[in-house]
Protein backbone atom coordinates (compact mmCIF):
# COMPACT_ATOMS: atom_id res chain seq x y z
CA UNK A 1 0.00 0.00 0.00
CA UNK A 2 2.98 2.30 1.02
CA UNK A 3 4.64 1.79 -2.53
CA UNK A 4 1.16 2.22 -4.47
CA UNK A 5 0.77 5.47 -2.71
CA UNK A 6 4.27 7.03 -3.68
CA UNK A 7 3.43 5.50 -6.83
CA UNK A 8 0.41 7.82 -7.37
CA UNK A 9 2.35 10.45 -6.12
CA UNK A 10 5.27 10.08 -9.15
CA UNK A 11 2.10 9.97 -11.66
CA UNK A 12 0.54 13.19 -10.00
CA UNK A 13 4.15 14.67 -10.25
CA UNK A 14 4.49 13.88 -13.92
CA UNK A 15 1.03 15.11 -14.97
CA UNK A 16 2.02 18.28 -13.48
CA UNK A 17 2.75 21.50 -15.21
CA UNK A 18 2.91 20.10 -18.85
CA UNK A 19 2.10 23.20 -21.29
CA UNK A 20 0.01 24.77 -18.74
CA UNK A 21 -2.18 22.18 -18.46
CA UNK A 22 -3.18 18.51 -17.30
CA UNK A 23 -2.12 15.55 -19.34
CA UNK A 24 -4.36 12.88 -18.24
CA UNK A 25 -3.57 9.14 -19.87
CA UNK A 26 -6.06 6.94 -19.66
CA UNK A 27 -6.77 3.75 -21.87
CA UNK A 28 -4.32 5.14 -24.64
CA UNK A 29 -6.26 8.06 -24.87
CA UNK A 30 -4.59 11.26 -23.99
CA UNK A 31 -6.74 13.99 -22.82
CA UNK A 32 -5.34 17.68 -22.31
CA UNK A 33 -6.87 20.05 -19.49
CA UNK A 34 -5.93 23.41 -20.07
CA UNK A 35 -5.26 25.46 -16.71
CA UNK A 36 -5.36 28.86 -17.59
CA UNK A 37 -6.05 31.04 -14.74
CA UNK A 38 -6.08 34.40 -16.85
């Protein structure tokens, strides 16, 4: 459980700050959340 939880973490970490926005992967589809606070 310990290791699935830094595990998480490292994903959260990578989906981070990519262009601005919020690269989700899921089932080979990519989907991109723009965070654009202006």
């Amino acid at each position: 459980m310990y290791l699935n939880v830094i595990d998480q973490r490292i994903q959260q970490d990578k989906r981070i700050r990519i262009c601005d926005g919020l690269v989700n992967v899921k089932d080979n589809n990519i989907q991109l959340i723009i965070d654009n606070p202006t």
